[in-house]
Protein backbone atom coordinates (compact mmCIF):
# COMPACT_ATOMS: atom_id res chain seq x y z
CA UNK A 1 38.92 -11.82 -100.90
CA UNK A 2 35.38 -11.32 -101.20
CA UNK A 3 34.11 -8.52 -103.19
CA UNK A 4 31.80 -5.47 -102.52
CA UNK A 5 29.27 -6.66 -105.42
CA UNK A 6 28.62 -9.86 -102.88
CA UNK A 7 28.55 -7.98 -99.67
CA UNK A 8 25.48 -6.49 -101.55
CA UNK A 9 23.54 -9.77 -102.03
CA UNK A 10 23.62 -9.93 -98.18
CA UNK A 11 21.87 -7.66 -95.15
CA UNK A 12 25.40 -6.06 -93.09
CA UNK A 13 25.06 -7.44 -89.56
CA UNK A 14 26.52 -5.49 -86.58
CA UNK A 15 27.72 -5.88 -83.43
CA UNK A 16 29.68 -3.67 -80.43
CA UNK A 17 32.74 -5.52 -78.53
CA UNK A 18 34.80 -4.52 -75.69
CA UNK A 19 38.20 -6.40 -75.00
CA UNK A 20 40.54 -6.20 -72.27
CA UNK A 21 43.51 -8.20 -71.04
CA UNK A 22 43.74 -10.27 -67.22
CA UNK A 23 42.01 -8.48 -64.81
CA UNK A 24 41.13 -10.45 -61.63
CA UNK A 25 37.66 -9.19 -60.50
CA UNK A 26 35.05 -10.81 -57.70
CA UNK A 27 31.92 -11.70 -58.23
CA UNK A 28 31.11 -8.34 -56.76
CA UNK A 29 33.18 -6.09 -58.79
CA UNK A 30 32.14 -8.05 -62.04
CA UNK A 31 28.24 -7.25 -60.93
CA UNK A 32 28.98 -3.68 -60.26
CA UNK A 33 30.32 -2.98 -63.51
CA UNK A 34 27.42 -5.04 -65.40
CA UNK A 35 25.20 -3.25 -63.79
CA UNK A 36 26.59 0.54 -64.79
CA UNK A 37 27.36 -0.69 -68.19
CA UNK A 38 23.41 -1.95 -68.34
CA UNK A 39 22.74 1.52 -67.18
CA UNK A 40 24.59 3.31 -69.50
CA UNK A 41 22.72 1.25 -72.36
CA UNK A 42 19.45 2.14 -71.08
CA UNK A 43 19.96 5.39 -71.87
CA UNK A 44 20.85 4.73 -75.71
CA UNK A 45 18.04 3.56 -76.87
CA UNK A 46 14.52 1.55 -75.59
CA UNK A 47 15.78 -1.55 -77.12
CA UNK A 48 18.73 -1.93 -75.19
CA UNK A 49 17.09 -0.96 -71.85
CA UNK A 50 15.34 -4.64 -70.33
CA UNK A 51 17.66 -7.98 -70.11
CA UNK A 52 16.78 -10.58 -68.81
CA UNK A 53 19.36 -13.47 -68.19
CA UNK A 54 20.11 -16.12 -70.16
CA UNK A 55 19.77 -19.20 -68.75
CA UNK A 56 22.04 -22.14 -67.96
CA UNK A 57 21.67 -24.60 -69.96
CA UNK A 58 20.14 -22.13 -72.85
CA UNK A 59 16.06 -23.25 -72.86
CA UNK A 60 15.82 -23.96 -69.22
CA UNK A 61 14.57 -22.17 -66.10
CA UNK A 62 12.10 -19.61 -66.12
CA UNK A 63 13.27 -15.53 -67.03
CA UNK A 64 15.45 -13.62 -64.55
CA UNK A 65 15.24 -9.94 -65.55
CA UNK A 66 18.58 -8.06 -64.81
CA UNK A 67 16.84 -4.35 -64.51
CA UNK A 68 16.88 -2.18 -62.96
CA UNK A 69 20.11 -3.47 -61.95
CA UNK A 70 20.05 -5.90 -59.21
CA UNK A 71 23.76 -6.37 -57.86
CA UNK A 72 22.99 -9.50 -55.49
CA UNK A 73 21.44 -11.36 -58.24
CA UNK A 74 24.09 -9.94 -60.48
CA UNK A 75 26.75 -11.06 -58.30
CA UNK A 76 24.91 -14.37 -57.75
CA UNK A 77 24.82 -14.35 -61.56
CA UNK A 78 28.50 -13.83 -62.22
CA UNK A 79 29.38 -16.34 -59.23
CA UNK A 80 27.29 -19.26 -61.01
CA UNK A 81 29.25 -18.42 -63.99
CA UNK A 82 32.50 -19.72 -63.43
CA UNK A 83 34.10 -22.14 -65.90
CA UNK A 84 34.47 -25.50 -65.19
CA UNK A 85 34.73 -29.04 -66.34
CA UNK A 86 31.63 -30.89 -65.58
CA UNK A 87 31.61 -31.70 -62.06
CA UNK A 88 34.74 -30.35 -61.27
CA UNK A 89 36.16 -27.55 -58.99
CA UNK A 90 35.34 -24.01 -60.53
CA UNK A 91 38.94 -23.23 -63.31
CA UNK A 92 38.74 -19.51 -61.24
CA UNK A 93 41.79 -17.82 -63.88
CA UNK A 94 39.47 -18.32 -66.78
CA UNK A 95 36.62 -15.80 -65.66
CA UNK A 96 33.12 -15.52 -64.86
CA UNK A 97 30.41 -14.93 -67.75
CA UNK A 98 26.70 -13.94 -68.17
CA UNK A 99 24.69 -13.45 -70.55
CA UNK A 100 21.01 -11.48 -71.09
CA UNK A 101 18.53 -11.29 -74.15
CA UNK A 102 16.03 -8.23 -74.18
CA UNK A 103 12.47 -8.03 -74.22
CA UNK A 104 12.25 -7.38 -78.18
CA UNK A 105 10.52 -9.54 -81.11
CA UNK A 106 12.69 -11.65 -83.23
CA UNK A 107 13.55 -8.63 -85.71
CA UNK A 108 14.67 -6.57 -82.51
CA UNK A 109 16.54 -9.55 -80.82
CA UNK A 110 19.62 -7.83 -78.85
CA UNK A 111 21.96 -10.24 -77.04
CA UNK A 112 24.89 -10.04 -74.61
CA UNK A 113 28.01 -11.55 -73.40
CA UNK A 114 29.24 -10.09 -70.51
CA UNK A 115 32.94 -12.27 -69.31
CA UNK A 116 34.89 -10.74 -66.95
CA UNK A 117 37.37 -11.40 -64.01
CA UNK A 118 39.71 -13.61 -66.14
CA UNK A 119 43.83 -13.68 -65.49
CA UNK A 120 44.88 -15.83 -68.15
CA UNK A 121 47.30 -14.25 -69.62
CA UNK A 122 45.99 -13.56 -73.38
CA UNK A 123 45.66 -10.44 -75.10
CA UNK A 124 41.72 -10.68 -74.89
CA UNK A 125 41.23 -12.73 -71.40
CA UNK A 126 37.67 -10.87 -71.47
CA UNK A 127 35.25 -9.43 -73.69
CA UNK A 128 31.49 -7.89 -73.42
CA UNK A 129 29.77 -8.54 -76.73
CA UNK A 130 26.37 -6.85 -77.73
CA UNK A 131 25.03 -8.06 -80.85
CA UNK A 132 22.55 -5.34 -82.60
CA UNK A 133 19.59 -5.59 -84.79
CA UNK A 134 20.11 -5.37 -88.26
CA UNK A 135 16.86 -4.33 -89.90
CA UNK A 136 13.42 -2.57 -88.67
CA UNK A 137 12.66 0.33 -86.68
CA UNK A 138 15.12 -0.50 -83.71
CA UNK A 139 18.10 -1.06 -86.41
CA UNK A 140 17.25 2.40 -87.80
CA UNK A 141 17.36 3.75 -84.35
CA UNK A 142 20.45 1.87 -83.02
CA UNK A 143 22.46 1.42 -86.33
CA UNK A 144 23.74 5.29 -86.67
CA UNK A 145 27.19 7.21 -85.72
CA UNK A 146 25.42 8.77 -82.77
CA UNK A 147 23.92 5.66 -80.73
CA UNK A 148 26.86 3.53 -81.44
CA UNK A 149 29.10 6.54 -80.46
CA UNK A 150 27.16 6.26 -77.15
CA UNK A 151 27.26 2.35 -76.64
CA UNK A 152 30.78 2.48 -77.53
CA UNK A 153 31.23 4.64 -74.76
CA UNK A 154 29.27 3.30 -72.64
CA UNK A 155 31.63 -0.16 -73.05
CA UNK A 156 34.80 1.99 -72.01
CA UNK A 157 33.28 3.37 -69.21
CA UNK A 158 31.87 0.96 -67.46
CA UNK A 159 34.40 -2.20 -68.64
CA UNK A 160 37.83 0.18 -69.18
CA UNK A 161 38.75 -1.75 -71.63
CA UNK A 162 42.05 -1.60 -73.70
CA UNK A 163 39.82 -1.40 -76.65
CA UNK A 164 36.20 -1.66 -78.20
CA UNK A 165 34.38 -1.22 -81.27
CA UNK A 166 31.00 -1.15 -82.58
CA UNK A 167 31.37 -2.50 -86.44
CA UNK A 168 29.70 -4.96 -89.14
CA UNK A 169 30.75 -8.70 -89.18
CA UNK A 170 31.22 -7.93 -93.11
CA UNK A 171 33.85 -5.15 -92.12
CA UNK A 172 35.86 -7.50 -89.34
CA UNK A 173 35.71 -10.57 -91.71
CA UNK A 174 37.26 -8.43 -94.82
CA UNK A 175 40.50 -10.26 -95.97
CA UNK A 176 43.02 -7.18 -96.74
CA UNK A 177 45.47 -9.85 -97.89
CA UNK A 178 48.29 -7.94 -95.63
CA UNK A 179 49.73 -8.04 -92.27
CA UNK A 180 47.37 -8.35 -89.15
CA UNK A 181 47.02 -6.15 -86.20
CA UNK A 182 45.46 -6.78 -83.12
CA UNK A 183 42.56 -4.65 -82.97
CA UNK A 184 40.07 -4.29 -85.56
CA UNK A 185 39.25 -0.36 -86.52
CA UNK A 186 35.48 -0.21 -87.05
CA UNK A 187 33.18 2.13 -87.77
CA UNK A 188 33.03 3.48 -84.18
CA UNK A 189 36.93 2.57 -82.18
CA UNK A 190 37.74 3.33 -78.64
CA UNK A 191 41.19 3.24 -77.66
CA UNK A 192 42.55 3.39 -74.15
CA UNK A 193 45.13 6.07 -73.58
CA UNK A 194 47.69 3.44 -72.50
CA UNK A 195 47.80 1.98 -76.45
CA UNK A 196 49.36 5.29 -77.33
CA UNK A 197 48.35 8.80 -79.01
CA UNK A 198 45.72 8.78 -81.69
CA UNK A 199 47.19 10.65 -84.97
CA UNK A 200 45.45 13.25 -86.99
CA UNK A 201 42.97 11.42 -89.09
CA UNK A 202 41.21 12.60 -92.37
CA UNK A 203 37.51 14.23 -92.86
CA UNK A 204 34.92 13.10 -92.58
CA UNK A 205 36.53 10.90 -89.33
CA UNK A 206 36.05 12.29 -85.68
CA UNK A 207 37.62 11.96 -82.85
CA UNK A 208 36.28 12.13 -79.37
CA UNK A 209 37.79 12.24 -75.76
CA UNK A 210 36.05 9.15 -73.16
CA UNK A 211 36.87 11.43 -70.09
CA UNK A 212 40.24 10.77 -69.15
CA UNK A 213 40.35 7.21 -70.27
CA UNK A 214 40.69 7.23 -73.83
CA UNK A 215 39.75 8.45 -77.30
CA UNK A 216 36.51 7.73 -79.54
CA UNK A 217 37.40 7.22 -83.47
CA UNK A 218 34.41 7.70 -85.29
CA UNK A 219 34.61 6.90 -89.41
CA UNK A 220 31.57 7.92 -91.06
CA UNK A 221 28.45 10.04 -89.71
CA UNK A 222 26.18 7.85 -91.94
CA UNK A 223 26.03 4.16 -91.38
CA UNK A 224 29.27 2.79 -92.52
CA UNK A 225 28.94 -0.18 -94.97
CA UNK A 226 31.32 -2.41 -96.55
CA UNK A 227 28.79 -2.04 -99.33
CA UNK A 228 30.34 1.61 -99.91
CA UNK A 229 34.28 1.46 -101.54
CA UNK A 230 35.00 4.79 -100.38
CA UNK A 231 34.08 3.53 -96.56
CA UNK A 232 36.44 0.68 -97.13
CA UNK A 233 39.02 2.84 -98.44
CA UNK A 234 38.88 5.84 -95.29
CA UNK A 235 38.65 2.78 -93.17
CA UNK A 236 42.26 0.89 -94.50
CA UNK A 237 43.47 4.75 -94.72
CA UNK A 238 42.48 5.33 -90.89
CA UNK A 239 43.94 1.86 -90.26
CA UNK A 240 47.40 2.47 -91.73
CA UNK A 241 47.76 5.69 -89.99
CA UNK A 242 47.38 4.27 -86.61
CA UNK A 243 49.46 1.21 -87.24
CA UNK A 244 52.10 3.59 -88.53
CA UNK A 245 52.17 5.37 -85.39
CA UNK A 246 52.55 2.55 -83.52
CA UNK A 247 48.95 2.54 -82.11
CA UNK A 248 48.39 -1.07 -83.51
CA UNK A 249 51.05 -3.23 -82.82
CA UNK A 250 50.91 -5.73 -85.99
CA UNK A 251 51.02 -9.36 -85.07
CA UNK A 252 52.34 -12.50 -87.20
CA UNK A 253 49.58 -14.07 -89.09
């Protein structure tokens, strides 16, 4: 297990993921909810408000910028994104993907993966993954309770997925030596209502409605970091309680 003294010698990286089981989606629907999740992130912060698409192969082809949201390049985007062996027929049940960079330096890179329309039949067919800044002015900005609470959010709203979470690599890759689940409670959690009902948690954790959709978990109001043993101990807490109440189905390792 790796210890908090060496999480120190490193800088916490963070990241916000949405996952959601098979959902068969077009082109068109996959476009339409890129473009209101895009949207939504606009409005959280300036860094997270120009993408521009990453091209296919990485390195090649000149920049596409995704906003304002453009839904026929979008869809045109999410079409050319099926999987597929080379030169074969498009593999349709594995989903479309696309992914976008912003506009910032190299110290406020921001990246997306955006896969969608899959029906394979795994717990985690699709995913949107934003990966965040992790030092400078834009990681001060981005990297509190409040913005992540929003991008969070934003994820469930525009993606409805069964869950999402906005955490630190250091956090997900902890080994608790114990049973696994198959979720990972960060520092920000959203959990569709169809998972079950959220418990009472303790102070200092919040808990927030998404509409009628789901519920917002939020651990710390300062930045949480694995760095911090009382952080890793509400977090395990916050964890037990919901896997106790059957929120967190465990799975065999």
């Amino acid at each position: 297990m790796t210890t908090h003294a060496e999480f120190r010698a490193y800088p916490e990286t963070y990241y916000a993921g949405a996952y959601w089981g098979p959902r068969r989606e077009s082109p068109e629907e996959c476009a339409q909810r890129a473009a209101d999740f895009l949207t939504r992130l606009a409005a959280c912060d300036p860094l997270l408000a120009n993408w521009n698409k990453i091209p296919k192969p990485r390195g090649k082809g000149r920049k596409t910028p995704l906003m304002p949201p453009d839904l026929p390049l979008l869809t045109e985007a999410f079409r050319r994104g099926v999987n597929r062996e080379p030169g074969g027929p498009p593999i349709e049940h594995l989903g479309l993907t696309v992914s976008a960079y912003n506009d910032g330096s190299r110290q406020d890179y921001v990246s997306v993966r955006m896969h969608c329309g899959s029906y394979e039949q795994n717990k985690s067919a699709n995913v949107c993954v934003l990966s965040l800044p992790s030092e400078g002015e834009g990681a001060e900005r981005i990297l509190t309770a409040s913005v992540l609470t929003e991008v969070t959010r934003s994820m469930a709203l525009a993606w409805e997925p069964d869950w999402a979470v906005a955490m630190s690599h250091a956090h997900r890759d902890m080994d608790d030596g114990g049973d696994k689940a198959d979720i990972w409670p960060g520092w920000v959690t959203y959990l569709s209502h169809h998972r079950g009902t959220v418990p009472p948690l303790p102070a200092p954790v919040r808990i927030e409605l998404v509409e009628d959709k789901g519920t917002l978990i939020i651990l710390t109001p300062e930045r949480f970091t694995v760095a911090n043993p009382d952080h890793v101990a509400l977090a395990r807490r916050v964890r037990e309680l919901l896997v106790r109440a059957g929120f967190m189905p465990l799975i065999s390792s």
